[in-house]
PDB file of N, CA and C in Angstrom:
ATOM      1  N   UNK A   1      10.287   4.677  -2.516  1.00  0.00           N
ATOM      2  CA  UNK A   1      10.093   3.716  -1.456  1.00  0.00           C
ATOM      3  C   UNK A   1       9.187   2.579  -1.913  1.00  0.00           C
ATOM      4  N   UNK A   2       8.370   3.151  -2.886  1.00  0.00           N
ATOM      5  CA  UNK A   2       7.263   1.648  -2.952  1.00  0.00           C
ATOM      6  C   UNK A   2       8.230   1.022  -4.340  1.00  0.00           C
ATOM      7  N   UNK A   3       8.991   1.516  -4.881  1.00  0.00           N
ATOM      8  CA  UNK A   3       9.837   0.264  -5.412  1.00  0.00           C
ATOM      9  C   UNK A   3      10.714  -0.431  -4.722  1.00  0.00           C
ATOM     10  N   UNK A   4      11.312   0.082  -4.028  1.00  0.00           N
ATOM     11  CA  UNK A   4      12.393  -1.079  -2.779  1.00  0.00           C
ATOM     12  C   UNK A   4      11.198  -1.755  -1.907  1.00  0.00           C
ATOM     13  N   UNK A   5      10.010  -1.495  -1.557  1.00  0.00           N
ATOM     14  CA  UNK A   5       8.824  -2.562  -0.947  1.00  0.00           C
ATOM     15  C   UNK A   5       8.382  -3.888  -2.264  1.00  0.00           C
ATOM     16  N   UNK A   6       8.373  -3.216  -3.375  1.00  0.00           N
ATOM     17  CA  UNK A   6       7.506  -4.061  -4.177  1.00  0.00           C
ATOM     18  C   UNK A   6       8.893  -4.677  -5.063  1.00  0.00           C
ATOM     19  N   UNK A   7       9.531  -3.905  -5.580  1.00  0.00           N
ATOM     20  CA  UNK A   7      11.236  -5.351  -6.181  1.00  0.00           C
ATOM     21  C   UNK A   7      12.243  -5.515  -5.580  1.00  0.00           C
ATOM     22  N   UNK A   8      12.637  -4.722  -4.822  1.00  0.00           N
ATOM     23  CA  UNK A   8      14.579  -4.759  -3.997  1.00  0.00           C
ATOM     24  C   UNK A   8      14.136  -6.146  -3.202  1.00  0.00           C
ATOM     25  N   UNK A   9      13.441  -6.710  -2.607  1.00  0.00           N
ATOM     26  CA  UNK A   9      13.589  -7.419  -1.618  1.00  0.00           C
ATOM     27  C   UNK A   9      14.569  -7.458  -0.872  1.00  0.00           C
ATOM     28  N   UNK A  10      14.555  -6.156  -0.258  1.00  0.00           N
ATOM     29  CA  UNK A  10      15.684  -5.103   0.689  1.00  0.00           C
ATOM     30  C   UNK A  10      15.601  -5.848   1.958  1.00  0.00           C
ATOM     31  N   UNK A  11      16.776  -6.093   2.861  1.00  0.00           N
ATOM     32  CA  UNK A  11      16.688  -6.114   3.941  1.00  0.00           C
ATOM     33  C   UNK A  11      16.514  -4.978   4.663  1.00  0.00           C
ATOM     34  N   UNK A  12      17.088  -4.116   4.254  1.00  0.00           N
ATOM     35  CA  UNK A  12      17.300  -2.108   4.558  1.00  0.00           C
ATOM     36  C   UNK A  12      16.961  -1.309   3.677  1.00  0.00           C
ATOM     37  N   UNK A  13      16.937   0.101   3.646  1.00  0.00           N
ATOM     38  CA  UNK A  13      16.889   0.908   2.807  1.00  0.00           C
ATOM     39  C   UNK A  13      16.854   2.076   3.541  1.00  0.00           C
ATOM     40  N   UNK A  14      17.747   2.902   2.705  1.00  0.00           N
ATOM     41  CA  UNK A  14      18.071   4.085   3.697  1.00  0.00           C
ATOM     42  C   UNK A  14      17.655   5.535   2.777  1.00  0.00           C
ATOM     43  N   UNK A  15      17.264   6.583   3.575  1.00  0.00           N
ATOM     44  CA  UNK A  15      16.622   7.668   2.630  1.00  0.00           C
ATOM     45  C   UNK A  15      17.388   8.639   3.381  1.00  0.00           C
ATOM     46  N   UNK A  16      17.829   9.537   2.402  1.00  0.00           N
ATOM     47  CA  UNK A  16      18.460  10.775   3.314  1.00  0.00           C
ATOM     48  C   UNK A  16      17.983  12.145   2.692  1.00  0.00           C
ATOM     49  N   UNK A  17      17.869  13.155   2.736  1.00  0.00           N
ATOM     50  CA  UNK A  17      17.035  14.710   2.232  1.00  0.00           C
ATOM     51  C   UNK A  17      18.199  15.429   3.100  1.00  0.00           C
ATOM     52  N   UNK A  18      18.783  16.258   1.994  1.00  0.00           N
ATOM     53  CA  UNK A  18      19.867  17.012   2.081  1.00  0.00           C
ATOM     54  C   UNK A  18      19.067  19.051   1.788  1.00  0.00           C
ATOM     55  N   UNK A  19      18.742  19.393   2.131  1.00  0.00           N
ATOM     56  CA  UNK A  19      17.630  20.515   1.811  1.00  0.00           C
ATOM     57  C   UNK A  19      19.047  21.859   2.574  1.00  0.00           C
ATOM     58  N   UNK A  20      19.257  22.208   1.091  1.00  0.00           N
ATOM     59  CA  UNK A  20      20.144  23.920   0.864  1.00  0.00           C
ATOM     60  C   UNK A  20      19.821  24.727   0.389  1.00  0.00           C
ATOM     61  N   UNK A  21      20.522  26.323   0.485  1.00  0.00           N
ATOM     62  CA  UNK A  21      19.560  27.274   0.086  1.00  0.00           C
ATOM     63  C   UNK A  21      19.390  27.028  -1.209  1.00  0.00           C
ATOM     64  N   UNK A  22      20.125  26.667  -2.009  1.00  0.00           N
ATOM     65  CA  UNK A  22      20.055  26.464  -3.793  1.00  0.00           C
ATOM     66  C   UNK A  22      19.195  25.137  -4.445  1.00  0.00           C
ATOM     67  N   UNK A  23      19.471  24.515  -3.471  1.00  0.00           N
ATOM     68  CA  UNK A  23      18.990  23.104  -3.856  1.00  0.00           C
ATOM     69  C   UNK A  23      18.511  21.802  -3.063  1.00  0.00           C
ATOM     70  N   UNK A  24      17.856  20.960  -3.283  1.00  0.00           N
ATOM     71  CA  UNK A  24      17.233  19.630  -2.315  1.00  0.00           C
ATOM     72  C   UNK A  24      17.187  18.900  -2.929  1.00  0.00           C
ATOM     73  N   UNK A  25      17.809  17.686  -2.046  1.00  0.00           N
ATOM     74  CA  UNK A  25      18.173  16.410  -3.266  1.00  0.00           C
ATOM     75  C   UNK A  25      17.939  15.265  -2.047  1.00  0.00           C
ATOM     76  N   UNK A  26      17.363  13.916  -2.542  1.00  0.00           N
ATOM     77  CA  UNK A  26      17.105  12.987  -2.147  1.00  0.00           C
ATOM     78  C   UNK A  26      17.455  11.723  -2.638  1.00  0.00           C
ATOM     79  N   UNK A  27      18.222  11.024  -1.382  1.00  0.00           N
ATOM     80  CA  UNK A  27      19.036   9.606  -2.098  1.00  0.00           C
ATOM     81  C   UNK A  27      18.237   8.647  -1.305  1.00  0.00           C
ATOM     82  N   UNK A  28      17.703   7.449  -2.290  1.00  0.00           N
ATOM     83  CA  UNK A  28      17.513   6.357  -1.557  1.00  0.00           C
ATOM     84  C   UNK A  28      18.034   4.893  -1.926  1.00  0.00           C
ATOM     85  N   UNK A  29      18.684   4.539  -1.070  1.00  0.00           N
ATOM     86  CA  UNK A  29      19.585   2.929  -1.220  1.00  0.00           C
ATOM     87  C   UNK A  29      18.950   2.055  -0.312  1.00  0.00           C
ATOM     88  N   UNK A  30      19.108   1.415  -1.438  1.00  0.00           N
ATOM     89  CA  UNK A  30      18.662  -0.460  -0.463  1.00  0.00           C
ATOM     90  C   UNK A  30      20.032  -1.488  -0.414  1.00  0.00           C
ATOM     91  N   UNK A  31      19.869  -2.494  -0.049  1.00  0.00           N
ATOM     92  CA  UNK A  31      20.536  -3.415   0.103  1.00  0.00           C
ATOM     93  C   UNK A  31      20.414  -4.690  -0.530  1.00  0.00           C
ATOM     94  N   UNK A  32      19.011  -4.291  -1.317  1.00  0.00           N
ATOM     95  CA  UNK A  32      18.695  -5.830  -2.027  1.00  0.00           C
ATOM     96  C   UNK A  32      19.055  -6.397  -3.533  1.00  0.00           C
ATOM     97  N   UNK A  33      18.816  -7.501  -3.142  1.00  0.00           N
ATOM     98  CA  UNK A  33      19.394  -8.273  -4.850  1.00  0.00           C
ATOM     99  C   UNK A  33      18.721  -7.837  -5.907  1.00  0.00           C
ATOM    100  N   UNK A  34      17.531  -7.040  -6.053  1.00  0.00           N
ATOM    101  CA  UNK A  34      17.011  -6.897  -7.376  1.00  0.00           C
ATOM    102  C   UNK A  34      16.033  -7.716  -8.070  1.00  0.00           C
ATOM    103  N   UNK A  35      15.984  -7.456  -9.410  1.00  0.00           N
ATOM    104  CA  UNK A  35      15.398  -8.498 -10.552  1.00  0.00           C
ATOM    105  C   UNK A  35      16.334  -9.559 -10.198  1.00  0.00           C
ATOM    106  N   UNK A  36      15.630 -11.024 -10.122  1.00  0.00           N
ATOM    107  CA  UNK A  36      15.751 -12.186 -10.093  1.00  0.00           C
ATOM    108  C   UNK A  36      17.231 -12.401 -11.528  1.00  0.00           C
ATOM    109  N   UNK A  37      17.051 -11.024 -12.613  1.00  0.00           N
ATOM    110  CA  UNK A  37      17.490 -11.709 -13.781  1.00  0.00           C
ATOM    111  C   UNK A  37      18.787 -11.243 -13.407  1.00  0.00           C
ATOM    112  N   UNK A  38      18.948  -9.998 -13.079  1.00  0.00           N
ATOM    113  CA  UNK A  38      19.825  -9.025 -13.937  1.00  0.00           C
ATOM    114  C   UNK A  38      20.137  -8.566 -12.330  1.00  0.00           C
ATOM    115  N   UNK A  39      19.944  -8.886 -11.325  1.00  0.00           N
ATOM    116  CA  UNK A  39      20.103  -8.285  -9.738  1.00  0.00           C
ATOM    117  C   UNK A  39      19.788  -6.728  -9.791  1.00  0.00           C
ATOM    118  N   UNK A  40      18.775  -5.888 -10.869  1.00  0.00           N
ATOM    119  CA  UNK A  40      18.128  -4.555 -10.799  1.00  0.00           C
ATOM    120  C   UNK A  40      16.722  -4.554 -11.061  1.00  0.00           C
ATOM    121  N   UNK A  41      15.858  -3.854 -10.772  1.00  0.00           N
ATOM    122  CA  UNK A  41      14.935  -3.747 -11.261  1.00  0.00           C
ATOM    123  C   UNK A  41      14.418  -3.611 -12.616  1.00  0.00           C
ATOM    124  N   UNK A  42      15.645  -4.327 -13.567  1.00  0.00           N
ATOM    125  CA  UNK A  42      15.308  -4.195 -14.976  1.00  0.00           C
ATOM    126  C   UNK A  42      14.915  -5.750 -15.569  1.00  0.00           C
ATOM    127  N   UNK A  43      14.558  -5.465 -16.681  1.00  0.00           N
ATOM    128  CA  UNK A  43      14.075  -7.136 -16.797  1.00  0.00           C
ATOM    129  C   UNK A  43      15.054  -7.354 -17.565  1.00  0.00           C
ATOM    130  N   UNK A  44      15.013  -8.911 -17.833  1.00  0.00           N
ATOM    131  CA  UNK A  44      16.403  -9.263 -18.395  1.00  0.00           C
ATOM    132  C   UNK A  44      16.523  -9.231 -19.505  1.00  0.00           C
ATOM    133  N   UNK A  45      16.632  -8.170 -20.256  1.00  0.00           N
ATOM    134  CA  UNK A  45      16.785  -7.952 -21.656  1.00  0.00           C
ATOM    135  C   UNK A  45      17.794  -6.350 -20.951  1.00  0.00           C
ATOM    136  N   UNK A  46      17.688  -5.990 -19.797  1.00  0.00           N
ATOM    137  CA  UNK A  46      18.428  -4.597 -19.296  1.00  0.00           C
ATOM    138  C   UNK A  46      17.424  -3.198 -19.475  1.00  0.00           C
ATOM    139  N   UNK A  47      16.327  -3.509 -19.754  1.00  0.00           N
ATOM    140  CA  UNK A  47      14.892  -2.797 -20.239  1.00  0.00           C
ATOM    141  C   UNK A  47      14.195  -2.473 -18.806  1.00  0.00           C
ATOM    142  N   UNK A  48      13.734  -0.670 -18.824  1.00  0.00           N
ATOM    143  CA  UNK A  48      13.130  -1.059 -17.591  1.00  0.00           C
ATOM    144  C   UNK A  48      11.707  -1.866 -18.186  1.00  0.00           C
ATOM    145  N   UNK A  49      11.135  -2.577 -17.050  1.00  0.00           N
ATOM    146  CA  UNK A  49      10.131  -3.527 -17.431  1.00  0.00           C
ATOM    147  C   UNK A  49       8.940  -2.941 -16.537  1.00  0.00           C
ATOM    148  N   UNK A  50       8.873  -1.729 -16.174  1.00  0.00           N
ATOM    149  CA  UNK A  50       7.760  -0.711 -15.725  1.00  0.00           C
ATOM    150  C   UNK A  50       7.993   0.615 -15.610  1.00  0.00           C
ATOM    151  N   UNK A  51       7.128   1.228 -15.122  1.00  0.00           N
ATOM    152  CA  UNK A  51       6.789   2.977 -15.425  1.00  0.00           C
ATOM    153  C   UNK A  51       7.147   3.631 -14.441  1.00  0.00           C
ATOM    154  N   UNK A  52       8.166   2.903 -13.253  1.00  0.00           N
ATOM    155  CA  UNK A  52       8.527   3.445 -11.666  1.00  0.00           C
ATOM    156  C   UNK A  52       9.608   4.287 -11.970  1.00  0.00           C
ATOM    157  N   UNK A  53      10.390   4.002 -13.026  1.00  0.00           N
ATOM    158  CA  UNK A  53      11.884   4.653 -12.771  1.00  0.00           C
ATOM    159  C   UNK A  53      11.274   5.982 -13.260  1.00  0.00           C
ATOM    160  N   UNK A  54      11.197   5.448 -14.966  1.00  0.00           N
ATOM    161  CA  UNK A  54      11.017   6.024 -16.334  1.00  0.00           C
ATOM    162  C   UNK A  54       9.566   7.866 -15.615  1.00  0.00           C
ATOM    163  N   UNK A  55       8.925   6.933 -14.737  1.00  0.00           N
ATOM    164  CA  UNK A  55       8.278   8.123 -14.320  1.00  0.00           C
ATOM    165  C   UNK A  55       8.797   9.142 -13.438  1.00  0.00           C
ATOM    166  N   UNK A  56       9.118   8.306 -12.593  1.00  0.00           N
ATOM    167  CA  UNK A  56      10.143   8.999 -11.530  1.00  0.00           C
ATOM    168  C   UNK A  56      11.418  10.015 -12.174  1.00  0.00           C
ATOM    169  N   UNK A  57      11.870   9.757 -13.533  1.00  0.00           N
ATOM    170  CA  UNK A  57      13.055  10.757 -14.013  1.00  0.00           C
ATOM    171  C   UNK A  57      12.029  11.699 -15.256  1.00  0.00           C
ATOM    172  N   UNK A  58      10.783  11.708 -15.400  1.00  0.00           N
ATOM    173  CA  UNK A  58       9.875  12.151 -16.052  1.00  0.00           C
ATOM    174  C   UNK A  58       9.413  13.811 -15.311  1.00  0.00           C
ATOM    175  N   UNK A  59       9.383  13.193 -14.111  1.00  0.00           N
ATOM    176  CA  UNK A  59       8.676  14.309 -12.712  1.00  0.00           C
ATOM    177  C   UNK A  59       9.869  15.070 -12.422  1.00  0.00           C
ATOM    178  N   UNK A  60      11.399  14.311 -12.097  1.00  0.00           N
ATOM    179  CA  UNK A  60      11.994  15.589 -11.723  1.00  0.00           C
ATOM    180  C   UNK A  60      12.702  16.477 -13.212  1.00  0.00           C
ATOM    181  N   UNK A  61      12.457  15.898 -14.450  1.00  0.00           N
ATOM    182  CA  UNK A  61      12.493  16.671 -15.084  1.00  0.00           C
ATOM    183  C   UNK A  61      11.873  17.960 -14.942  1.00  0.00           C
ATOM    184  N   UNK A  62      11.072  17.522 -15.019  1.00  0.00           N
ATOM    185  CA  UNK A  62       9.772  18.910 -15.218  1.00  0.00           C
ATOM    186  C   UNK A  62       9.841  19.671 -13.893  1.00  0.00           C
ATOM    187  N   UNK A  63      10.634  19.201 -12.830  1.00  0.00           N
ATOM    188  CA  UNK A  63      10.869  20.365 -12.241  1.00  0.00           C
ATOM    189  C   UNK A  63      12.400  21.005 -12.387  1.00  0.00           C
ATOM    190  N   UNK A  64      12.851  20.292 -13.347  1.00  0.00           N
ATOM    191  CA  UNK A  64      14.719  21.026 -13.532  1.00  0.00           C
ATOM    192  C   UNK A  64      15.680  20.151 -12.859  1.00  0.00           C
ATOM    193  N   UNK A  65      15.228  19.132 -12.210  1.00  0.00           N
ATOM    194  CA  UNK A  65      16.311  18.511 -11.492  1.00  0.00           C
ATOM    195  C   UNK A  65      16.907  17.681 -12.394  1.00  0.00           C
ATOM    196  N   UNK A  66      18.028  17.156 -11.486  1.00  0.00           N
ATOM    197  CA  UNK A  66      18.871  15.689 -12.024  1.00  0.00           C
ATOM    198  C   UNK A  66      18.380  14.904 -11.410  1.00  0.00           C
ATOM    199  N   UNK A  67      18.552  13.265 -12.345  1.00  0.00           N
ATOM    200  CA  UNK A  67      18.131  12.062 -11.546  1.00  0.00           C
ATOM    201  C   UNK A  67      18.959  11.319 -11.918  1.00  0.00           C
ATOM    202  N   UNK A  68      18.956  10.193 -11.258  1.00  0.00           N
ATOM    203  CA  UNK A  68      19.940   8.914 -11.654  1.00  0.00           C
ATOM    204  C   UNK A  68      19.475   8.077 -10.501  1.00  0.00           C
ATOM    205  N   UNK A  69      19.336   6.686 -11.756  1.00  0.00           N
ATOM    206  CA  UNK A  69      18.662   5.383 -10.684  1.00  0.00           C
ATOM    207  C   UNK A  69      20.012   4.113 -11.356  1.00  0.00           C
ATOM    208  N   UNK A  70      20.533   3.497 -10.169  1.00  0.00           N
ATOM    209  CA  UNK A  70      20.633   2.260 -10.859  1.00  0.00           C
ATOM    210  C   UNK A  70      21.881   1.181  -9.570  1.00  0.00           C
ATOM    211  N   UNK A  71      22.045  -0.018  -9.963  1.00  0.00           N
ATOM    212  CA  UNK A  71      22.604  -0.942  -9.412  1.00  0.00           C
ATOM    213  C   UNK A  71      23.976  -0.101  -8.674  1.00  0.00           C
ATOM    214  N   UNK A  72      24.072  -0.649  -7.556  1.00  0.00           N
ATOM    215  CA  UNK A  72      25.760   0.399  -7.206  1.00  0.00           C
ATOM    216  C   UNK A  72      26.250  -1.152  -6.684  1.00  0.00           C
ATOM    217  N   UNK A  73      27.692  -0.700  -7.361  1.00  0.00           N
ATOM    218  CA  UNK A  73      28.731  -1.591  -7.546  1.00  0.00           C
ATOM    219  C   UNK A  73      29.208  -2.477  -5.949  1.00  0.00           C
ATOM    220  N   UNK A  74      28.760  -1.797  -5.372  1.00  0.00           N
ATOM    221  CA  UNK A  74      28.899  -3.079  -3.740  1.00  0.00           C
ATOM    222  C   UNK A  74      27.444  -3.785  -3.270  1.00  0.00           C
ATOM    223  N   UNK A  75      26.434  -3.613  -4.454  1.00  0.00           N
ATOM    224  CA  UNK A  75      24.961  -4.296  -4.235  1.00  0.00           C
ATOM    225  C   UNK A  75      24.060  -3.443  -3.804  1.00  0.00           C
ATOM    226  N   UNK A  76      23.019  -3.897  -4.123  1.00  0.00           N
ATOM    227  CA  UNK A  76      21.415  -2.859  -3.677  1.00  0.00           C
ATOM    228  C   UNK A  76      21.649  -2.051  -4.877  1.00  0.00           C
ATOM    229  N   UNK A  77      20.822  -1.017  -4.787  1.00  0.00           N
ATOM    230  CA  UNK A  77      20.008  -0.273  -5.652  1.00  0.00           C
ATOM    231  C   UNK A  77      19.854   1.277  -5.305  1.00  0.00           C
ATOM    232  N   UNK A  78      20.266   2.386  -5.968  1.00  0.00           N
ATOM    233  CA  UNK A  78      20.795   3.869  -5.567  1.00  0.00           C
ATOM    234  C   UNK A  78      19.721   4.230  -6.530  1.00  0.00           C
ATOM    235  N   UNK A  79      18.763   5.557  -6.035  1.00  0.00           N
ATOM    236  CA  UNK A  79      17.953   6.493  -6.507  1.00  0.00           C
ATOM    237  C   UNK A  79      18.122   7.884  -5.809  1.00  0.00           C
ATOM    238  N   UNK A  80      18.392   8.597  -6.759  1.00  0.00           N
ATOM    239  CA  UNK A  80      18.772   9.863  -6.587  1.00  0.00           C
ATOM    240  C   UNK A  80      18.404  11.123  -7.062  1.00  0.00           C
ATOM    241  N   UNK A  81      18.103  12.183  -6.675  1.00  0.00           N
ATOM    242  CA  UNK A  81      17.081  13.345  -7.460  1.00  0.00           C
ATOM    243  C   UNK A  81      17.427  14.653  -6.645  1.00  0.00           C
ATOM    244  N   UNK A  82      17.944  15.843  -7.815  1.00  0.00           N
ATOM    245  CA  UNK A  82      18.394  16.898  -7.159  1.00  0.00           C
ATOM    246  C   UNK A  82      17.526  18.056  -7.642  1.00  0.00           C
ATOM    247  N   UNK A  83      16.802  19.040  -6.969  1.00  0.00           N
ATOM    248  CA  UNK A  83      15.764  19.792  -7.287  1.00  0.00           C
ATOM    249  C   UNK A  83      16.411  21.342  -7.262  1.00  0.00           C
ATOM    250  N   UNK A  84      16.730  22.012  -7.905  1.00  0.00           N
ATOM    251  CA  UNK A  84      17.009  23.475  -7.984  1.00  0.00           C
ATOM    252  C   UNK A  84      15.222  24.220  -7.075  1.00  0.00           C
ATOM    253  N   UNK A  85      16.520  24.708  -6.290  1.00  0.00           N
ATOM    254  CA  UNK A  85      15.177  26.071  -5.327  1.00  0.00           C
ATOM    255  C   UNK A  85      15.129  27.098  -5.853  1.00  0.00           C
ATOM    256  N   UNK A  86      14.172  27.826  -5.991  1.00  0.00           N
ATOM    257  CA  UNK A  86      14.331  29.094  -6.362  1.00  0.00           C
ATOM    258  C   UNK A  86      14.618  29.974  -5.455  1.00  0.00           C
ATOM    259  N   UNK A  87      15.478  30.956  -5.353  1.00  0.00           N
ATOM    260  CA  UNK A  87      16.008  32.008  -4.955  1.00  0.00           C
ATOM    261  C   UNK A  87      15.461  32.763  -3.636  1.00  0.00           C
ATOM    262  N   UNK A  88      15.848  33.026  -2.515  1.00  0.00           N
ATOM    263  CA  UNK A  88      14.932  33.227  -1.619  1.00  0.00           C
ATOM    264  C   UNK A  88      15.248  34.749  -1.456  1.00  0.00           C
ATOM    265  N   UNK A  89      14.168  35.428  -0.519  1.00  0.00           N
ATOM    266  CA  UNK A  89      14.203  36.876  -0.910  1.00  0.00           C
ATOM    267  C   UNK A  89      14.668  37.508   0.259  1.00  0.00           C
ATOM    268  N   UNK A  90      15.904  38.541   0.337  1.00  0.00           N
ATOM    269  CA  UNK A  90      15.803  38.613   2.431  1.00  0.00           C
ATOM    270  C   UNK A  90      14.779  39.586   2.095  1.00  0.00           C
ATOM    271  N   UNK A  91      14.283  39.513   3.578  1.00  0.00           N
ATOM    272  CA  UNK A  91      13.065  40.607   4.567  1.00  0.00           C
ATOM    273  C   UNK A  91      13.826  42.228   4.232  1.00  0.00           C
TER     274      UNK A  91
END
């Protein structure tokens, strides 16, 4: 969220948390144009040009998840992160 406040210059942005017994995953899309260069938050060389993404796919590593950030093909900006649960125990 504080990257669609501080680069998307989003009109919207939508967050959704999908939480199953196996797994919890979180998508967030905006609507905005992006880097001025490249319409993403990358600088215009296609480089990320800070530590928001690069950290952000750093963290759900280390907990086992998948991530994927980037431009979606009808505009704005898709971030996505799927977290493996561990196993729950019945009573």
């Amino acid at each position: 969220m504080t990257n669609v406040v501080r680069h998307a210059n989003a009109r919207h942005c939508r967050v959704t948390v999908d939480w199953r017994p196996r797994d919890l995953s979180v998508e967030i899309v905006d609507d905005g144009p992006g880097h001025p260069d490249t319409g993403s938050p990358r600088g215009a060389a296609g480089t990320e040009t800070g530590y928001g993404i690069r950290g952000m796919r750093e963290r759900v590593a280390l907990l086992d998840g998948d991530f994927t950030a980037g431009p979606r093909p009808e505009g704005g900006y898709q971030v996505a992160a799927r977290f493996p649960l561990p196993p729950t125990e019945a009573p």
